[in-house]
PDB file of N, CA and C in Angstrom:
ATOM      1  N   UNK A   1     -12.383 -10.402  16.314  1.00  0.00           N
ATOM      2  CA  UNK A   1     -11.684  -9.217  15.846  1.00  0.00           C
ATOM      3  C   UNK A   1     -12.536  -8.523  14.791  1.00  0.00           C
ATOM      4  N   UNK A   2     -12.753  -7.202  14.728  1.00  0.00           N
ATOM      5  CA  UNK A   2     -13.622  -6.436  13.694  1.00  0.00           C
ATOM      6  C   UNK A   2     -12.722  -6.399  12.462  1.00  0.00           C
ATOM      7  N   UNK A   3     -13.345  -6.399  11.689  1.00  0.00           N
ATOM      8  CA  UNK A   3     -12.330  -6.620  10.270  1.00  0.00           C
ATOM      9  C   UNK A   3     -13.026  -5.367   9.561  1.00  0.00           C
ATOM     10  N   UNK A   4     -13.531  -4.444  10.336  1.00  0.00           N
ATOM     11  CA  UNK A   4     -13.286  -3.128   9.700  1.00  0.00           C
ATOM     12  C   UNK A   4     -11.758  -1.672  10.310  1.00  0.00           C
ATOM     13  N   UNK A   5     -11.078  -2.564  10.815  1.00  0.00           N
ATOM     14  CA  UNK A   5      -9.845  -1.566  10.986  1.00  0.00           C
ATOM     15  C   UNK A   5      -9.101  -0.530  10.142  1.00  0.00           C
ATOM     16  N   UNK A   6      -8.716   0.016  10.365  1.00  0.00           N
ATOM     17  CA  UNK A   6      -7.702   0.933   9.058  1.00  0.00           C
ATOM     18  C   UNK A   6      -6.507   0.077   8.766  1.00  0.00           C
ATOM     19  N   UNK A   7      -5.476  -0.363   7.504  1.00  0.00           N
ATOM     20  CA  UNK A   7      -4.488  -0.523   7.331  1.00  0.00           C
ATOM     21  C   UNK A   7      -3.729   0.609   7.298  1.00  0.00           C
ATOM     22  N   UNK A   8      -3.840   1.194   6.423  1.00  0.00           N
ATOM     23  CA  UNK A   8      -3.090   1.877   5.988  1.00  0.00           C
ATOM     24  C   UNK A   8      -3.716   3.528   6.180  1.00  0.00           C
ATOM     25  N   UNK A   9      -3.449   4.811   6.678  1.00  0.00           N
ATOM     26  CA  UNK A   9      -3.991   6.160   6.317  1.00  0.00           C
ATOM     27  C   UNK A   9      -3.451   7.208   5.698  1.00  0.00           C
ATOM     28  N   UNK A  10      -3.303   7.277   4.604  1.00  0.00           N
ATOM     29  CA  UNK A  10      -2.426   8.184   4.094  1.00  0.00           C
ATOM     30  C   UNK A  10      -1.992   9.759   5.399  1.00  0.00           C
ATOM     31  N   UNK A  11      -2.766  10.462   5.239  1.00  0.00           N
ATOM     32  CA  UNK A  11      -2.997  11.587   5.734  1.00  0.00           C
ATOM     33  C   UNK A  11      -2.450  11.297   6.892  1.00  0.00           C
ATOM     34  N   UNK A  12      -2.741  10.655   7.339  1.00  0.00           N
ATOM     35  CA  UNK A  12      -2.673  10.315   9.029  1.00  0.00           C
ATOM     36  C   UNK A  12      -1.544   9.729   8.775  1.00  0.00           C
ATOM     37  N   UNK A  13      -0.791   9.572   8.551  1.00  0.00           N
ATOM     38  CA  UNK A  13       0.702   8.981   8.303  1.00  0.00           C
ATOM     39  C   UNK A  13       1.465  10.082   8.243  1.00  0.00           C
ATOM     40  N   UNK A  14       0.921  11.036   6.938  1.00  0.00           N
ATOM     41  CA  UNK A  14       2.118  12.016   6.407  1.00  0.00           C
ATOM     42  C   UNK A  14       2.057  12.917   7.687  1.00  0.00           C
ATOM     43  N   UNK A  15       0.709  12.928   8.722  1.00  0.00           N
ATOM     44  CA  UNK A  15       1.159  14.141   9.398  1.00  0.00           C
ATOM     45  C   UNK A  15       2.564  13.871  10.495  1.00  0.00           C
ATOM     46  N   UNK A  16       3.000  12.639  10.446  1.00  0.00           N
ATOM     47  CA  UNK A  16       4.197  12.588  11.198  1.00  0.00           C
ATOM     48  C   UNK A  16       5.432  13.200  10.767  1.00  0.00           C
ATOM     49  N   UNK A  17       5.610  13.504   9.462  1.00  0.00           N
ATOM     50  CA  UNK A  17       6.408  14.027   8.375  1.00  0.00           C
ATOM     51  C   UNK A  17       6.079  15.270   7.833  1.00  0.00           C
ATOM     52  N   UNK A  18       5.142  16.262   8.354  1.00  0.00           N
ATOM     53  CA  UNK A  18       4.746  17.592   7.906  1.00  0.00           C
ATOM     54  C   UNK A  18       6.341  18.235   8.321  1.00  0.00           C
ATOM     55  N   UNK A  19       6.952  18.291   9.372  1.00  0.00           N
ATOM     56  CA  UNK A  19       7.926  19.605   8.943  1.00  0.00           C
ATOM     57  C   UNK A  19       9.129  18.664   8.778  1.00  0.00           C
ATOM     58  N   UNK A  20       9.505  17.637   7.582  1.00  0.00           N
ATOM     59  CA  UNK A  20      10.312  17.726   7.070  1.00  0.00           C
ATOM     60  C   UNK A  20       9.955  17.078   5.533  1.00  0.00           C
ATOM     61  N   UNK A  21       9.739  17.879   4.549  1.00  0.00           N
ATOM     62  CA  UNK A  21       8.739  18.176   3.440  1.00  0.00           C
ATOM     63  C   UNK A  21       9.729  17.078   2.339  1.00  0.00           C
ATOM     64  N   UNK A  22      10.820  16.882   2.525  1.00  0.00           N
ATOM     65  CA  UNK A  22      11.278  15.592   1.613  1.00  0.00           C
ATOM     66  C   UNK A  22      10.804  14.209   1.931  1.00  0.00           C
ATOM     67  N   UNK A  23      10.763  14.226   2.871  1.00  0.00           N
ATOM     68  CA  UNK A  23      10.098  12.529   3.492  1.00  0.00           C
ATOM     69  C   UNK A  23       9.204  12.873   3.327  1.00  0.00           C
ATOM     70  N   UNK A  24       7.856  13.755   3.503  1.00  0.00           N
ATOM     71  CA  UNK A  24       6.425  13.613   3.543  1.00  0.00           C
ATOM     72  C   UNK A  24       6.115  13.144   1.962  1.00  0.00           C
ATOM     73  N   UNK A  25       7.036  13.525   0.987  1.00  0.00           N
ATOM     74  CA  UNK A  25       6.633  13.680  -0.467  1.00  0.00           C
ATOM     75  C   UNK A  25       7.066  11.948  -0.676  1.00  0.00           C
ATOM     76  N   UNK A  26       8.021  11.556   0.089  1.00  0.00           N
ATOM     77  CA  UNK A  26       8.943  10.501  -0.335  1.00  0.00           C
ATOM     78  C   UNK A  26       7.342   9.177  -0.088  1.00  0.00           C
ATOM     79  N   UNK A  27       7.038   9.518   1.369  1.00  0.00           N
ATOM     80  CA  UNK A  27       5.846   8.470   2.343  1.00  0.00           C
ATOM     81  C   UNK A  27       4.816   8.609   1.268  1.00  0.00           C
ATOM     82  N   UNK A  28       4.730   9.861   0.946  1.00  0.00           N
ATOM     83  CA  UNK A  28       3.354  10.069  -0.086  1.00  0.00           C
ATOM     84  C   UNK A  28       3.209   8.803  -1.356  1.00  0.00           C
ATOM     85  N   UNK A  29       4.674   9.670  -2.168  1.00  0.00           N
ATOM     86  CA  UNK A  29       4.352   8.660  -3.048  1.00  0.00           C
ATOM     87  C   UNK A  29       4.717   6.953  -3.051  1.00  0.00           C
ATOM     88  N   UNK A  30       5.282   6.756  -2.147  1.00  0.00           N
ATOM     89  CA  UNK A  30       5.500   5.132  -1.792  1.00  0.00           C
ATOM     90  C   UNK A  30       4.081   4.401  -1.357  1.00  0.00           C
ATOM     91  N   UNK A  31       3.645   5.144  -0.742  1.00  0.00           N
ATOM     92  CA  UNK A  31       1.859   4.861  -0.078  1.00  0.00           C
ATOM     93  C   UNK A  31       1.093   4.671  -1.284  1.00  0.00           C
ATOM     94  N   UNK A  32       0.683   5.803  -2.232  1.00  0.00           N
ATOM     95  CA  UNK A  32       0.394   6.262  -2.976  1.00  0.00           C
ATOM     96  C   UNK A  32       0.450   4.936  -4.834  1.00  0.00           C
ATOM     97  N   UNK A  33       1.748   4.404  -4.306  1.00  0.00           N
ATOM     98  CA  UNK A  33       2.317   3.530  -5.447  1.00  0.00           C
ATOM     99  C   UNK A  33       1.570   2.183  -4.935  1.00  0.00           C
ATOM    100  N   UNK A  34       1.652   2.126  -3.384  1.00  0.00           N
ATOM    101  CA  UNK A  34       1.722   0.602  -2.965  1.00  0.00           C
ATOM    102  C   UNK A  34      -0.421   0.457  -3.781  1.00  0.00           C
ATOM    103  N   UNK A  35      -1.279   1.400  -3.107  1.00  0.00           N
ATOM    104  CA  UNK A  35      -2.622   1.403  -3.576  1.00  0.00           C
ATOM    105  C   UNK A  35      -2.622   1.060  -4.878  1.00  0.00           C
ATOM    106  N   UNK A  36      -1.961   1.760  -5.647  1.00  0.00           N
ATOM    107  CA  UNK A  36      -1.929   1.831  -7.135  1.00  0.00           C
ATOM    108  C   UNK A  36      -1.674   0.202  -6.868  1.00  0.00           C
ATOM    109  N   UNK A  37      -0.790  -0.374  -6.892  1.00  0.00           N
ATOM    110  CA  UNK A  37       0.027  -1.790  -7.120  1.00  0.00           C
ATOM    111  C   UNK A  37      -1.464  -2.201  -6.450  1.00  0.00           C
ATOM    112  N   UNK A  38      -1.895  -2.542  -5.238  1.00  0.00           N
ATOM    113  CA  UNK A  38      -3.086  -3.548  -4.593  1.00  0.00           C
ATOM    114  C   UNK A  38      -4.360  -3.201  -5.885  1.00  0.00           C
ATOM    115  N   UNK A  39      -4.642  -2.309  -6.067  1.00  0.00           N
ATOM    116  CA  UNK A  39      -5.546  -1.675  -7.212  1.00  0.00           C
ATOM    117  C   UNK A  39      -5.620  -2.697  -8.493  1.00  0.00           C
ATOM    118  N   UNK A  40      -4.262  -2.704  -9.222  1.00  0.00           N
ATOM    119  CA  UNK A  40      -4.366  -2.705 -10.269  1.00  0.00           C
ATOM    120  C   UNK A  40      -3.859  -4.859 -10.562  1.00  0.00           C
ATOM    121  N   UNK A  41      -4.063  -5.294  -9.311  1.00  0.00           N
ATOM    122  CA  UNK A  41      -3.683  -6.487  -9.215  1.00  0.00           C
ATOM    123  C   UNK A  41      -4.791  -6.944  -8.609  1.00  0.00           C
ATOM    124  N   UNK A  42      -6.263  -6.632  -8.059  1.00  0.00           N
ATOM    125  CA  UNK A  42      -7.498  -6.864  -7.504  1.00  0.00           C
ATOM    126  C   UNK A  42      -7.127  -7.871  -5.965  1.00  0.00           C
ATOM    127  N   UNK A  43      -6.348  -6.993  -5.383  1.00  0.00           N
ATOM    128  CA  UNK A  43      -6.274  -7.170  -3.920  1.00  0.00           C
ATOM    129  C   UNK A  43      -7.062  -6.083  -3.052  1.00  0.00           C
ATOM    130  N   UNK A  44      -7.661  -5.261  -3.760  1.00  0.00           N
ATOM    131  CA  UNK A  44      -8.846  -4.587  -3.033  1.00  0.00           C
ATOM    132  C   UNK A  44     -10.034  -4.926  -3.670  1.00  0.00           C
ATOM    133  N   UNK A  45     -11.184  -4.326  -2.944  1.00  0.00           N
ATOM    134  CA  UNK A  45     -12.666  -4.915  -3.123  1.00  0.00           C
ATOM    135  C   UNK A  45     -13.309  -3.334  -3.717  1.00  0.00           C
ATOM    136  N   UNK A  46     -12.558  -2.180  -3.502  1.00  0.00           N
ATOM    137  CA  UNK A  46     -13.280  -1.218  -3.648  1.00  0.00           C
ATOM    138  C   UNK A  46     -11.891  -0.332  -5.151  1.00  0.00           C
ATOM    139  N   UNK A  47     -12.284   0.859  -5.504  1.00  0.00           N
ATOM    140  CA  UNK A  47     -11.449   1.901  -6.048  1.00  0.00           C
ATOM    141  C   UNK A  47     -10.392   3.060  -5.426  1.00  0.00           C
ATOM    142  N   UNK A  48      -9.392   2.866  -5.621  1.00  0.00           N
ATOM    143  CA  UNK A  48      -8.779   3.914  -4.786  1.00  0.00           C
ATOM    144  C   UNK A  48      -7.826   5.034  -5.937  1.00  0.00           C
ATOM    145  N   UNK A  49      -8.179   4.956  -7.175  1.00  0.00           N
ATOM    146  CA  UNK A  49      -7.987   6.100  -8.170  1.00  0.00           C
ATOM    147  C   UNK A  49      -9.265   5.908  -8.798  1.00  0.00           C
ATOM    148  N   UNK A  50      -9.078   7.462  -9.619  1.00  0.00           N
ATOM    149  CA  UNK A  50     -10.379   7.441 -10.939  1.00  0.00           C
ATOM    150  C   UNK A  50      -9.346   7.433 -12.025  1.00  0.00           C
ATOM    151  N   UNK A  51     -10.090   7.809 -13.323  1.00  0.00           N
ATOM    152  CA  UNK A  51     -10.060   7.351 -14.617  1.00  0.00           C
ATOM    153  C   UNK A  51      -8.436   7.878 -14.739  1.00  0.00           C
ATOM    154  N   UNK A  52      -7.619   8.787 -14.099  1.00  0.00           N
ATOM    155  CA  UNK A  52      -6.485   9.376 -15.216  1.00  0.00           C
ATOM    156  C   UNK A  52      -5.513   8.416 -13.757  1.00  0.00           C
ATOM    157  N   UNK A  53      -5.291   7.915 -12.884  1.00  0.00           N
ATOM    158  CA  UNK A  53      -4.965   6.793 -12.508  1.00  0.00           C
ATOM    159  C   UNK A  53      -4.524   7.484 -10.801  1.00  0.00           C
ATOM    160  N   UNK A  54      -5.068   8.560 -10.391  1.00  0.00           N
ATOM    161  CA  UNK A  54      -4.654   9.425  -9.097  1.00  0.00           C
ATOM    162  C   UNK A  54      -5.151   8.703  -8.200  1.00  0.00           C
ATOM    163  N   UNK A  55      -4.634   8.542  -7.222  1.00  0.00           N
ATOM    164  CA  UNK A  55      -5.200   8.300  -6.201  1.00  0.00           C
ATOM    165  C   UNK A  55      -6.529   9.227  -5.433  1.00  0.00           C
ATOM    166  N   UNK A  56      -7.738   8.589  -5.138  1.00  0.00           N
ATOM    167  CA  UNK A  56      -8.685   9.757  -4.723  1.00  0.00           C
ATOM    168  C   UNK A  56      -9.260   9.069  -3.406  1.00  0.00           C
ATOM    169  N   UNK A  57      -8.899   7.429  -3.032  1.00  0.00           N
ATOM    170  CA  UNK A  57      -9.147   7.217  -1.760  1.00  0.00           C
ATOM    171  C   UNK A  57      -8.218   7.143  -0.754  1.00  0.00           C
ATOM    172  N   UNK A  58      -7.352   7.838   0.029  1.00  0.00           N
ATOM    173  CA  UNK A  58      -6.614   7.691   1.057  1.00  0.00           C
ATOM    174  C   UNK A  58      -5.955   6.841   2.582  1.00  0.00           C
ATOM    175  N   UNK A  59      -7.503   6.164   2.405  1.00  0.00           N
ATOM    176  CA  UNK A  59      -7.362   5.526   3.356  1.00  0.00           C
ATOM    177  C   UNK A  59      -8.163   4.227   3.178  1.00  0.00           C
ATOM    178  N   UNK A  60      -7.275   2.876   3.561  1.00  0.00           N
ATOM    179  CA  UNK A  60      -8.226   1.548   3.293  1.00  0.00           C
ATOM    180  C   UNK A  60      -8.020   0.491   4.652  1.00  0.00           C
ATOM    181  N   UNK A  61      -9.097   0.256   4.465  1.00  0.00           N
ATOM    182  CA  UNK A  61      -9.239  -0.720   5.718  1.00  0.00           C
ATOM    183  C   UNK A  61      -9.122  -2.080   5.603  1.00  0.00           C
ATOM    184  N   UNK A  62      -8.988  -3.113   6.479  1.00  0.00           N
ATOM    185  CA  UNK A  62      -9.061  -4.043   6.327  1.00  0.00           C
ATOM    186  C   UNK A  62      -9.566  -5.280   5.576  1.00  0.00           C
ATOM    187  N   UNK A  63     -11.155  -4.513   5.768  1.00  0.00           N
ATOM    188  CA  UNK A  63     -12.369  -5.185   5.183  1.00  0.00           C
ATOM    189  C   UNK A  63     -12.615  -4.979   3.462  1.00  0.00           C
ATOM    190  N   UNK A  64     -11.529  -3.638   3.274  1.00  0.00           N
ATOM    191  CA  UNK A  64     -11.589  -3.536   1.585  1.00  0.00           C
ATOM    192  C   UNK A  64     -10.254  -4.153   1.020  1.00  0.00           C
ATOM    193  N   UNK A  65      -9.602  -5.484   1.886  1.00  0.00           N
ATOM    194  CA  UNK A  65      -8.494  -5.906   1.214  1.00  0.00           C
ATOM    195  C   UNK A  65      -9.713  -7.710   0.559  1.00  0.00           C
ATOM    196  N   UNK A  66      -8.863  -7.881  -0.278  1.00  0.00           N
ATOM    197  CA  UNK A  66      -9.474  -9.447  -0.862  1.00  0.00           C
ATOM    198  C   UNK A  66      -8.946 -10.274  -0.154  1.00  0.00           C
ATOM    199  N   UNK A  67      -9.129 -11.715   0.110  1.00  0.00           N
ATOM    200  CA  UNK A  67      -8.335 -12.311   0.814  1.00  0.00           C
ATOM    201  C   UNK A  67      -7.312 -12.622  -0.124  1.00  0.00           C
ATOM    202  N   UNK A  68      -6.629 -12.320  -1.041  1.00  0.00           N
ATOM    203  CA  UNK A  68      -5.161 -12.255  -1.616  1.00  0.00           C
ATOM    204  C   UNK A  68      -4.701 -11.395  -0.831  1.00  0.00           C
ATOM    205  N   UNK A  69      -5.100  -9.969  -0.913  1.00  0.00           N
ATOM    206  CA  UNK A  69      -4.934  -9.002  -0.742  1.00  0.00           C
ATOM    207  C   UNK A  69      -4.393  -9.190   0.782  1.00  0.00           C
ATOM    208  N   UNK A  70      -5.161  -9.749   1.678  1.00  0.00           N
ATOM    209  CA  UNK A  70      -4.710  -9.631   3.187  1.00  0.00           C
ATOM    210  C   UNK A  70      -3.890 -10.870   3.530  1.00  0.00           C
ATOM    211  N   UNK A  71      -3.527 -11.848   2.574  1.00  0.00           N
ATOM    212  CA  UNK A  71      -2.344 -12.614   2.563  1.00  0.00           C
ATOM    213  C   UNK A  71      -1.265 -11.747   2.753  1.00  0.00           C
ATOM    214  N   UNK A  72      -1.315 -11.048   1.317  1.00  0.00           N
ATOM    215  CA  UNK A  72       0.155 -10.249   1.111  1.00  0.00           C
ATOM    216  C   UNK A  72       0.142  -9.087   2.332  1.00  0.00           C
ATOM    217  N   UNK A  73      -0.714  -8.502   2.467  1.00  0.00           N
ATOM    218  CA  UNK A  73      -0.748  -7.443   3.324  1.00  0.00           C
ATOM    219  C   UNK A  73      -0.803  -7.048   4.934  1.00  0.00           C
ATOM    220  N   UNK A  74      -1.361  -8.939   5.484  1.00  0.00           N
ATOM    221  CA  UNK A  74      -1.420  -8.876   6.977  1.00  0.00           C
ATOM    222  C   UNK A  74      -0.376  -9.973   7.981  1.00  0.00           C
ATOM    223  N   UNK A  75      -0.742  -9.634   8.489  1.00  0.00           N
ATOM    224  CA  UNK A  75       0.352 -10.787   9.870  1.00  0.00           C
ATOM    225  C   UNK A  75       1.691 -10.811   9.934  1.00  0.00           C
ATOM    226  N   UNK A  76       2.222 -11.317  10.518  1.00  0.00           N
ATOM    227  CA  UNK A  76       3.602 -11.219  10.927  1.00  0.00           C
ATOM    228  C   UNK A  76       4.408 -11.377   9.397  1.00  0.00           C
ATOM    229  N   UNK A  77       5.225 -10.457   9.292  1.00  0.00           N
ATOM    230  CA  UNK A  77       6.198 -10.670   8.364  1.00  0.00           C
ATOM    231  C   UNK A  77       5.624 -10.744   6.785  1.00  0.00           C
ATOM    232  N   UNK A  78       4.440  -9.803   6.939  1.00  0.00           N
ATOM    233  CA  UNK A  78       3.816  -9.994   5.559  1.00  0.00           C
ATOM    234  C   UNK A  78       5.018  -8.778   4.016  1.00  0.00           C
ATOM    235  N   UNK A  79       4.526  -8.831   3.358  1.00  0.00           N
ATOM    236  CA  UNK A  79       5.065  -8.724   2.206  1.00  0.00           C
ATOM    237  C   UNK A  79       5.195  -7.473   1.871  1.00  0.00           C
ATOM    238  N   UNK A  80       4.044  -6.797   2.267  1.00  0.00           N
ATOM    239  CA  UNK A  80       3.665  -5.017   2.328  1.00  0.00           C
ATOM    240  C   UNK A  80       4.647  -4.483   3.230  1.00  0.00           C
ATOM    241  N   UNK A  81       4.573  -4.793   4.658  1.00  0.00           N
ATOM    242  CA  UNK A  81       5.535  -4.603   5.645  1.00  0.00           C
ATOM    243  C   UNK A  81       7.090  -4.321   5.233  1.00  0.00           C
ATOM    244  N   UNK A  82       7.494  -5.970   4.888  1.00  0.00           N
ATOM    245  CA  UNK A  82       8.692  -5.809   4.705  1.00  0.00           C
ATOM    246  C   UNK A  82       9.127  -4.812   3.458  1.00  0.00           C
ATOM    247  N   UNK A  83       8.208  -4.788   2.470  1.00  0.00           N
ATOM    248  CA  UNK A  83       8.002  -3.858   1.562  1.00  0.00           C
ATOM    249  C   UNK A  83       8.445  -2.452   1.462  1.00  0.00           C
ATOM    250  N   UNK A  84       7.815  -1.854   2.609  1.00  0.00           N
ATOM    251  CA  UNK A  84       7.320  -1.031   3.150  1.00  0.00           C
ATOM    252  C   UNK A  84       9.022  -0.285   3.715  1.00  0.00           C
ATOM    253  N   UNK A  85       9.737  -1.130   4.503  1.00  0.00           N
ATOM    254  CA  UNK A  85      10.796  -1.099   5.262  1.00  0.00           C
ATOM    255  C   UNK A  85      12.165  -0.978   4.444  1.00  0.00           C
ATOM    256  N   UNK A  86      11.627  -1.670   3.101  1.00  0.00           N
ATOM    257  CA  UNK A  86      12.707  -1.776   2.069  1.00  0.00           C
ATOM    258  C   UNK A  86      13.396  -0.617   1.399  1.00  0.00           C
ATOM    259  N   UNK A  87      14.113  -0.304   0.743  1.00  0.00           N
ATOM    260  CA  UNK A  87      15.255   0.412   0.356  1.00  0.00           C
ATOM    261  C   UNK A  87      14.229   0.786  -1.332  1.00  0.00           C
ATOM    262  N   UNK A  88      13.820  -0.509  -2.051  1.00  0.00           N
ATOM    263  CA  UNK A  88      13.140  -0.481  -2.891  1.00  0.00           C
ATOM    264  C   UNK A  88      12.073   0.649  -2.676  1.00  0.00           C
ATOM    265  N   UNK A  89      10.814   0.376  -1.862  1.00  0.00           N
ATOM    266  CA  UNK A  89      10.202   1.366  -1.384  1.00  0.00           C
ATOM    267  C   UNK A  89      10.218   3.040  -1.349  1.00  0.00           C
ATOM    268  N   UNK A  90      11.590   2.891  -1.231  1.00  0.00           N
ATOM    269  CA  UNK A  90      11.824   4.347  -1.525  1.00  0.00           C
ATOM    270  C   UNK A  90      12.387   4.839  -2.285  1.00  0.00           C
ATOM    271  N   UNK A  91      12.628   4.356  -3.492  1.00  0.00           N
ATOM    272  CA  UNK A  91      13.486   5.126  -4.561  1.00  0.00           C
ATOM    273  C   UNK A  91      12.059   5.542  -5.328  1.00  0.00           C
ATOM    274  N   UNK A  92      12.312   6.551  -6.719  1.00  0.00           N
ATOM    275  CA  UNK A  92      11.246   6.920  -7.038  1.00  0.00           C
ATOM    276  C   UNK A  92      11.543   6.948  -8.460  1.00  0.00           C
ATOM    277  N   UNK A  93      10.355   6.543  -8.975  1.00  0.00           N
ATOM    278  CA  UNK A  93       9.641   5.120  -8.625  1.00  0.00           C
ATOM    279  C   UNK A  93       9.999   4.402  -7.818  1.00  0.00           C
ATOM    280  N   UNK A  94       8.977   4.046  -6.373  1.00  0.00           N
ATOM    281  CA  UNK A  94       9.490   2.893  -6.078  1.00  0.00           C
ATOM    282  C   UNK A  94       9.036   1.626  -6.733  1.00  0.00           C
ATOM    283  N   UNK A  95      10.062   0.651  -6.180  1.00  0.00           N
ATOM    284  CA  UNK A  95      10.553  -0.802  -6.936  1.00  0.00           C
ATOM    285  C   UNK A  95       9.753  -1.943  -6.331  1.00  0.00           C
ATOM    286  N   UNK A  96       9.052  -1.835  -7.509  1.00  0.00           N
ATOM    287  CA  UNK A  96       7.553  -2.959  -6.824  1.00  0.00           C
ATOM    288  C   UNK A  96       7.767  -4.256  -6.526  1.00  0.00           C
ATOM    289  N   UNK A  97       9.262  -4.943  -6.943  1.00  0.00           N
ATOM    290  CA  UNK A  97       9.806  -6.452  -7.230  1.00  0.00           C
ATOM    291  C   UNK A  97       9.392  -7.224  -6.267  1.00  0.00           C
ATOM    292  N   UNK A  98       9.809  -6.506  -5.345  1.00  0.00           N
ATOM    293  CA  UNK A  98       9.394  -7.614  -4.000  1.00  0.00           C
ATOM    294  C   UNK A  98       7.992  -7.955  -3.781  1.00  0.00           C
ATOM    295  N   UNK A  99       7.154  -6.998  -3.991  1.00  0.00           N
ATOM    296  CA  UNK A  99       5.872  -7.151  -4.089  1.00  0.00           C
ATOM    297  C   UNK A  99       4.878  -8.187  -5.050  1.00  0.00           C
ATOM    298  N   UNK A 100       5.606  -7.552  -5.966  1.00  0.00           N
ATOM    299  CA  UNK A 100       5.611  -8.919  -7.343  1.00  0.00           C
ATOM    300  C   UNK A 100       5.953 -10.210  -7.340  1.00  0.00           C
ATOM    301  N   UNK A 101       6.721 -10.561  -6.868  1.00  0.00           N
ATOM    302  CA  UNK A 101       7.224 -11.342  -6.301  1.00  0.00           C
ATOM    303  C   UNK A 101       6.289 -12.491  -5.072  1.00  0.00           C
ATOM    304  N   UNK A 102       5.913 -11.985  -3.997  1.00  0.00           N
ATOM    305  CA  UNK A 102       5.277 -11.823  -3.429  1.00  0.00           C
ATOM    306  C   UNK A 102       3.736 -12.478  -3.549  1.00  0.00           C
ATOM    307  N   UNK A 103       3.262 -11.726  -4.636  1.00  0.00           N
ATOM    308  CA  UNK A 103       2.201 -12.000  -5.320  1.00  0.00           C
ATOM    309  C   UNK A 103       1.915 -13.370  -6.093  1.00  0.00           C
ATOM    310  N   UNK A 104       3.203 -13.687  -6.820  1.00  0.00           N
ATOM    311  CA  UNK A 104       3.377 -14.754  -7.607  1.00  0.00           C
ATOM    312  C   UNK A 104       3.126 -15.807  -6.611  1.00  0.00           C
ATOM    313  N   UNK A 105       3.869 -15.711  -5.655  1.00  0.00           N
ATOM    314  CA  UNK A 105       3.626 -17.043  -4.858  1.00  0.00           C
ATOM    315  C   UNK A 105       2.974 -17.262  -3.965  1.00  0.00           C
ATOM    316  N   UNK A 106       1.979 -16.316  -3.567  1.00  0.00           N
ATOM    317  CA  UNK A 106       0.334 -16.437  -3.407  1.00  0.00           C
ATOM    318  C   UNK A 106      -0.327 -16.940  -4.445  1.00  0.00           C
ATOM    319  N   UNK A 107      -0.240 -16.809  -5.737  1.00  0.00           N
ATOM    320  CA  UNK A 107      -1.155 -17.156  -6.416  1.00  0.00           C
ATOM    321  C   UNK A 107      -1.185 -18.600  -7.373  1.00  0.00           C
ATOM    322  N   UNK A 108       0.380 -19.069  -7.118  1.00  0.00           N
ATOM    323  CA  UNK A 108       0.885 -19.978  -7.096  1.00  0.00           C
ATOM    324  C   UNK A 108      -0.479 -21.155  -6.553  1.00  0.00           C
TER     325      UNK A 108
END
């Protein structure tokens, strides 16, 4: 299997949600939060904000997750997923708990 795939594409996501402009903003920033969260917990290998904390990379692949990172983030029933699906996910701020959570007992 190539372990340079896309996970996640911002852009390429929201365009499923261009004409209804509350969900595109909602996908944005839930996407947008989850990077921030893999970012700032070193489950990626690369940068996906600069200095004032924006997001400036959109899209990450496989090969830029850590192997923490693709614990929480790959295979059946992973953590991002269910994450992802959650109710948490979408409030705004979304509610990183589960994720946190998550994390702890990977690193456990």
């Amino acid at each position: 299997m190539s372990e340079d795939f896309v996970m996640w594409d911002v852009d390429g996501i929201l365009e499923s949600y261009k004409d209804i402009p509350e969900w595109e903003a909602s996908v944005n920033n839930t996407l947008e939060e989850l990077f921030r969260f893999l970012e700032m917990n070193g489950l990626l290998c690369c940068r996906v904000t600069n200095e004032r904390g924006q997001i400036i990379k959109r899209k990450v692949k496989f090969s830029e997750l850590t192997d923490e990172g693709r614990s929480i983030a790959f295979g059946p029933k992973n953590p991002v997923h269910r994450w992802l699906a959650s109710k948490g996910a979408q409030k705004t701020p979304p509610d990183m708990k589960m994720l946190e959570r998550a994390l702890l007992e990977i690193r456990r």
